[in-house]
Protein backbone atom coordinates (compact mmCIF):
# COMPACT_ATOMS: atom_id res chain seq x y z
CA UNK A 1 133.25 14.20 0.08
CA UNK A 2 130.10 16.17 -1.23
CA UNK A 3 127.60 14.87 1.71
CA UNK A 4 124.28 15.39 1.34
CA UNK A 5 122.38 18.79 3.69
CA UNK A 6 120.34 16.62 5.57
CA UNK A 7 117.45 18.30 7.69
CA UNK A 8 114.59 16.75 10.02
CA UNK A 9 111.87 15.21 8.54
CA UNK A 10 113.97 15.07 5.18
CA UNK A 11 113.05 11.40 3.48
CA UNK A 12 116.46 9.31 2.67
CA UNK A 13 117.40 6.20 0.95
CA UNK A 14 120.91 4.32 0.92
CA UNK A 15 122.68 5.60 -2.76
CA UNK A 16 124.33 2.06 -2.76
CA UNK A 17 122.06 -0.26 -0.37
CA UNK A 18 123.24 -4.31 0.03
CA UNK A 19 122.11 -7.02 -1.81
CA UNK A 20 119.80 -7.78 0.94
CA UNK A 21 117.90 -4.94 0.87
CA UNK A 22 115.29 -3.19 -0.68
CA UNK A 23 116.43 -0.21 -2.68
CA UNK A 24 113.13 1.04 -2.41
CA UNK A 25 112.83 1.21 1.64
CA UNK A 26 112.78 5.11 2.74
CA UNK A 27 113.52 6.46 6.12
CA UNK A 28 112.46 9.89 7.91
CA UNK A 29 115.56 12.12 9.45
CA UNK A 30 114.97 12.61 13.13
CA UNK A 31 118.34 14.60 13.55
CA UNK A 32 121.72 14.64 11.49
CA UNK A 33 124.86 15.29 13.27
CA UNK A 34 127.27 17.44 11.01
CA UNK A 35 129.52 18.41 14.19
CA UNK A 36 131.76 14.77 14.35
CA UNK A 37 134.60 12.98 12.33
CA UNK A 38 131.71 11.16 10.56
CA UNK A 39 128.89 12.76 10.42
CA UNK A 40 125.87 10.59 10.74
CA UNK A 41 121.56 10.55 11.08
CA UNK A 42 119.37 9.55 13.46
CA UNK A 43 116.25 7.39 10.90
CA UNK A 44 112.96 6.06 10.80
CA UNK A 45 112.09 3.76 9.03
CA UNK A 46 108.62 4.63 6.88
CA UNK A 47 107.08 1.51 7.37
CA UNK A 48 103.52 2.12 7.62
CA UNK A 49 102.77 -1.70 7.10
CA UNK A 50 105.24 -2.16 10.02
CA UNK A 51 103.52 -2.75 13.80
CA UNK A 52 106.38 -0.52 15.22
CA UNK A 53 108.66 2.15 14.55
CA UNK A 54 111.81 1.22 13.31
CA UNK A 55 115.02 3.39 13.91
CA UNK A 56 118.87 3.10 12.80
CA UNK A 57 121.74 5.45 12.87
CA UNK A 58 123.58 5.99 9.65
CA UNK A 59 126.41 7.62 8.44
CA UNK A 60 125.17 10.36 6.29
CA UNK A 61 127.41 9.38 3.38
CA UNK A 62 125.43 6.33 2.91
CA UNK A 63 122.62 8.39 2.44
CA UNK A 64 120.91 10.12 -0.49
CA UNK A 65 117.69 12.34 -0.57
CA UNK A 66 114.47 10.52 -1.67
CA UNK A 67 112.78 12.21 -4.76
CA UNK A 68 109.76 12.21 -2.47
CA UNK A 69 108.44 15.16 -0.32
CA UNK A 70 109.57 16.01 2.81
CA UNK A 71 107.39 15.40 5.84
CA UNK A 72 106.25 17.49 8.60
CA UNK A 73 107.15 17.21 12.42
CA UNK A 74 103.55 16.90 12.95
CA UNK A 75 103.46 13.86 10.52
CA UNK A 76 106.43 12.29 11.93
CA UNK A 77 105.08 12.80 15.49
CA UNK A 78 101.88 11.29 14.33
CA UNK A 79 103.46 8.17 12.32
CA UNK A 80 105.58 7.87 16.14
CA UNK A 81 102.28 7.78 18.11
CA UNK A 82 100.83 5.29 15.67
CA UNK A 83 103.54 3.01 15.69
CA UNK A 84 103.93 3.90 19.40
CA UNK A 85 100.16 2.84 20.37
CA UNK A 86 100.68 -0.79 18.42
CA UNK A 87 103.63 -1.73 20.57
CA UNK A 88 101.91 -0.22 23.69
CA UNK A 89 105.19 1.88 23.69
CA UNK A 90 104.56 5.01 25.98
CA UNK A 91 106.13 8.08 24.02
C-alpha cells in the first residue's frame, strides 16, 4: 500500500470519507506514527468556527494530503491556544 509521507502540521482529508461527512472538512497532523502494524496520525480538526479543538486518531491510509498549504507549528500552537482559551482548557 502506497501510504501517504505524512509530516506535522501537514493538512489531510479522508480520500474516501462516509456518507455522513463532509468531504470538505480538513485536519492538521500533530504526529504520524510510521513505526506500527498500521501506521496511523494524531489530527486536528481545522475548525476555526468550532469553540474547541477537535482531535481524532486515524489510520494514515484513510488519509490523503489536502491541496492546501501546510501550516506552521507556530500556527498550530496558536489555533491550540485559541481553541484552548474558549473551553478555559489550560494547555
Amino acid at each position: 500500500m502506497n501510504l501517504p509521507k505524512l509530516k506535522v502540521g501537514d493538512m489531510v482529508k479522508y480520500h474516501t470519507p462516509y456518507p455522513r461527512e463532509n468531504p470538505n472538512d480538513l485536519y492538521i497532523v500533530l504526529e504520524a506514527h510510521y513505526d506500527v502494524e498500521r501506521p496511523r496520525a494524531k489530527l486536528l480538526a481545522y475548525a476555526p468556527d468550532f469553540n474547541f479543538a477537535l482531535t481524532y486518531v486515524r489510520f494514515i491510509e484513510e488519509l490523503e494530503l489536502a491541496d492546501v498549504i501546510s501550516v506552521s507549528t507556530t500556527e498550530i500552537e496558536q489555533f491550540m491556544k485559541e481553541k484552548a482559551y474558549k473551553t478555559a482548557y489550560k494547555l
